[in-house]
Protein backbone atom coordinates (compact mmCIF):
# COMPACT_ATOMS: atom_id res chain seq x y z
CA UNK A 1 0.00 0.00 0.00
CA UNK A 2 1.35 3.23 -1.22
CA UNK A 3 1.68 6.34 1.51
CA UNK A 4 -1.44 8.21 0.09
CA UNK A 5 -3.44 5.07 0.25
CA UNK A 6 -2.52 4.05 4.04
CA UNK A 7 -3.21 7.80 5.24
CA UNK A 8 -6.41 7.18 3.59
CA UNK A 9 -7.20 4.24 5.30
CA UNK A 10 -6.46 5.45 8.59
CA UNK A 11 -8.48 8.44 8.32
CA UNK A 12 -11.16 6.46 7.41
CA UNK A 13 -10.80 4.04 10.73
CA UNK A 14 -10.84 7.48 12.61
CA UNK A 15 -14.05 8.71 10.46
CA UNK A 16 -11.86 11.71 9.68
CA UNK A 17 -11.42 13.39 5.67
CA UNK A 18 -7.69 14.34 4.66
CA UNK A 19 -8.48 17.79 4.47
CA UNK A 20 -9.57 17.70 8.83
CA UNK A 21 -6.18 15.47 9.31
CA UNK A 22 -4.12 18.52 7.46
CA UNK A 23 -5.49 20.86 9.06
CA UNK A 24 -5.18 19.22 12.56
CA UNK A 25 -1.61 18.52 12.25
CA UNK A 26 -0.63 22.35 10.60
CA UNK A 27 -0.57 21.06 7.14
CA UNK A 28 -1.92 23.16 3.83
CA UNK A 29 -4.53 22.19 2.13
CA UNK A 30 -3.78 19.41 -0.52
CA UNK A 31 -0.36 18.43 1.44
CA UNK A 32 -1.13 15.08 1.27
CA UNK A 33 -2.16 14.45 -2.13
CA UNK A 34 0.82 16.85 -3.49
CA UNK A 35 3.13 13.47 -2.17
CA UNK A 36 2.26 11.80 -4.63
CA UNK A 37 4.19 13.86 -6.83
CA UNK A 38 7.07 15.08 -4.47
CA UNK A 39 8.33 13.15 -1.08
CA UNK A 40 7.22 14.61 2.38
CA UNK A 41 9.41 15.98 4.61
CA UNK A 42 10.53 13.71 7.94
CA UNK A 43 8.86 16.46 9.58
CA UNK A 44 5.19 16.30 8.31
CA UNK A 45 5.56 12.65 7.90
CA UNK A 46 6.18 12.75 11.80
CA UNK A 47 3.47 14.98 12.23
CA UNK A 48 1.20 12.48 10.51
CA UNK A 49 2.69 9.32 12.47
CA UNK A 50 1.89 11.08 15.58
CA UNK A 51 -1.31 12.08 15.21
CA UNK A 52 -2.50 8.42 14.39
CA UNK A 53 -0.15 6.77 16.97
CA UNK A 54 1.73 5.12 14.33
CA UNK A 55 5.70 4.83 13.03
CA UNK A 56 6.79 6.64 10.40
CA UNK A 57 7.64 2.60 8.60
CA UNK A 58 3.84 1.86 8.98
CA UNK A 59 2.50 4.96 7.54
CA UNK A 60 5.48 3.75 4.74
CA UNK A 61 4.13 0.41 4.57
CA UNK A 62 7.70 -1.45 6.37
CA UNK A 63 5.41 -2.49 9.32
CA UNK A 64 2.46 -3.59 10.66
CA UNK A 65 1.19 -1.29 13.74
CA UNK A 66 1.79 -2.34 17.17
CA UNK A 67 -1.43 -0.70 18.52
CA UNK A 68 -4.86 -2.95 18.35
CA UNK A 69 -6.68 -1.06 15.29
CA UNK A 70 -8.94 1.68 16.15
CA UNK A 71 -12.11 -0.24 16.00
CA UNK A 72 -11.00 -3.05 18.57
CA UNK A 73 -10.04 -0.15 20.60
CA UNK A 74 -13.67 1.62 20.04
CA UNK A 75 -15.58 -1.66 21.50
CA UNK A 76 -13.46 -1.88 24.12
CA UNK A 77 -14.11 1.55 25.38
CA UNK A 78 -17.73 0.67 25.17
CA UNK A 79 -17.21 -2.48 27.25
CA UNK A 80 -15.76 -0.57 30.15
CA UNK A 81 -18.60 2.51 29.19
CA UNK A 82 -21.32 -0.29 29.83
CA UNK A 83 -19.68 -1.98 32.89
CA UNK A 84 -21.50 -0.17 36.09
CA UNK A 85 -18.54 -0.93 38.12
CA UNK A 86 -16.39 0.23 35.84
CA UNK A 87 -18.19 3.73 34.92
CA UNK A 88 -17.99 4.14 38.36
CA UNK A 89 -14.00 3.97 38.33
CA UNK A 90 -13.85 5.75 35.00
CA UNK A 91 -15.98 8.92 35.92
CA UNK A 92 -14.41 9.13 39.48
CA UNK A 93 -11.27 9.33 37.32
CA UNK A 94 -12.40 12.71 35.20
CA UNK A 95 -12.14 15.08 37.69
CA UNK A 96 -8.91 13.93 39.22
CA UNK A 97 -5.36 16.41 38.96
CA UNK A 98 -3.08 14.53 36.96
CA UNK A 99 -0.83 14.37 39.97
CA UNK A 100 -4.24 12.11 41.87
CA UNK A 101 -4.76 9.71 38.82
CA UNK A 102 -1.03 8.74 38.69
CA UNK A 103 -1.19 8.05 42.61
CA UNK A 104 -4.64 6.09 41.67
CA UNK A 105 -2.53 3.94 38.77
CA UNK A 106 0.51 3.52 40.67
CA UNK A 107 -1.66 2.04 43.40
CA UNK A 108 -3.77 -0.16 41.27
CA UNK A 109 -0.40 -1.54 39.81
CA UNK A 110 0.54 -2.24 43.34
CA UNK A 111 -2.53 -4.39 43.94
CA UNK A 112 -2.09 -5.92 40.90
CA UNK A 113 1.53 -6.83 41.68
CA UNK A 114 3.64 -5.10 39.04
């Protein structure tokens, strides 16, 4: 799959047009399809990798992502969303200081034992 083609495909998993990912990442308008007649900078290309969570090889088709894909990822949000115990956890979380929710992980970890 050629560059064009995967940034395609994952702004379709994320229900997203090109034109919203270029302009969320700082890019001009037609950025993306103007690669297929000149090569990106590293730069953008980051730009791009980061904003989907991906390496700069996958978006250049050299590997397959580490992440689940963004679908798996969807349901399983839902799963905890429909768990009461669970939505109890998850909106006791949202109005925590950053500073409280990493105390909250780093004691869950401990009960867990890692």
């Amino acid at each position: 799959m050629d560059l064009i083609s995967r940034i395609k495909e994952l702004c379709k998993e994320r229900r997203i047009t090109v034109a919203q990912l270029e302009q969320e990442c700082g890019l001009g308008k037609k950025t993306i399809a103007n690669w297929g007649k000149s090569s990106p900078s590293v730069d953008k290309l980051s730009k791009i990798a980061d904003y989907f969570g991906v390496s700069i090889d996958f978006l250049l088709d050299r590997e397959e992502p580490e992440t689940d894909s963004f679908d798996e990822i969807r349901d399983e949000l839902e799963r905890l969303r429909m768990d009461p115990d669970l939505r109890v956890l998850l909106s006791a979380g949202a109005g925590l200081t950053r500073e409280d929710l990493e105390m909250v992980i780093a004691m869950a970890k401990r009960m867990r034992g890692e």
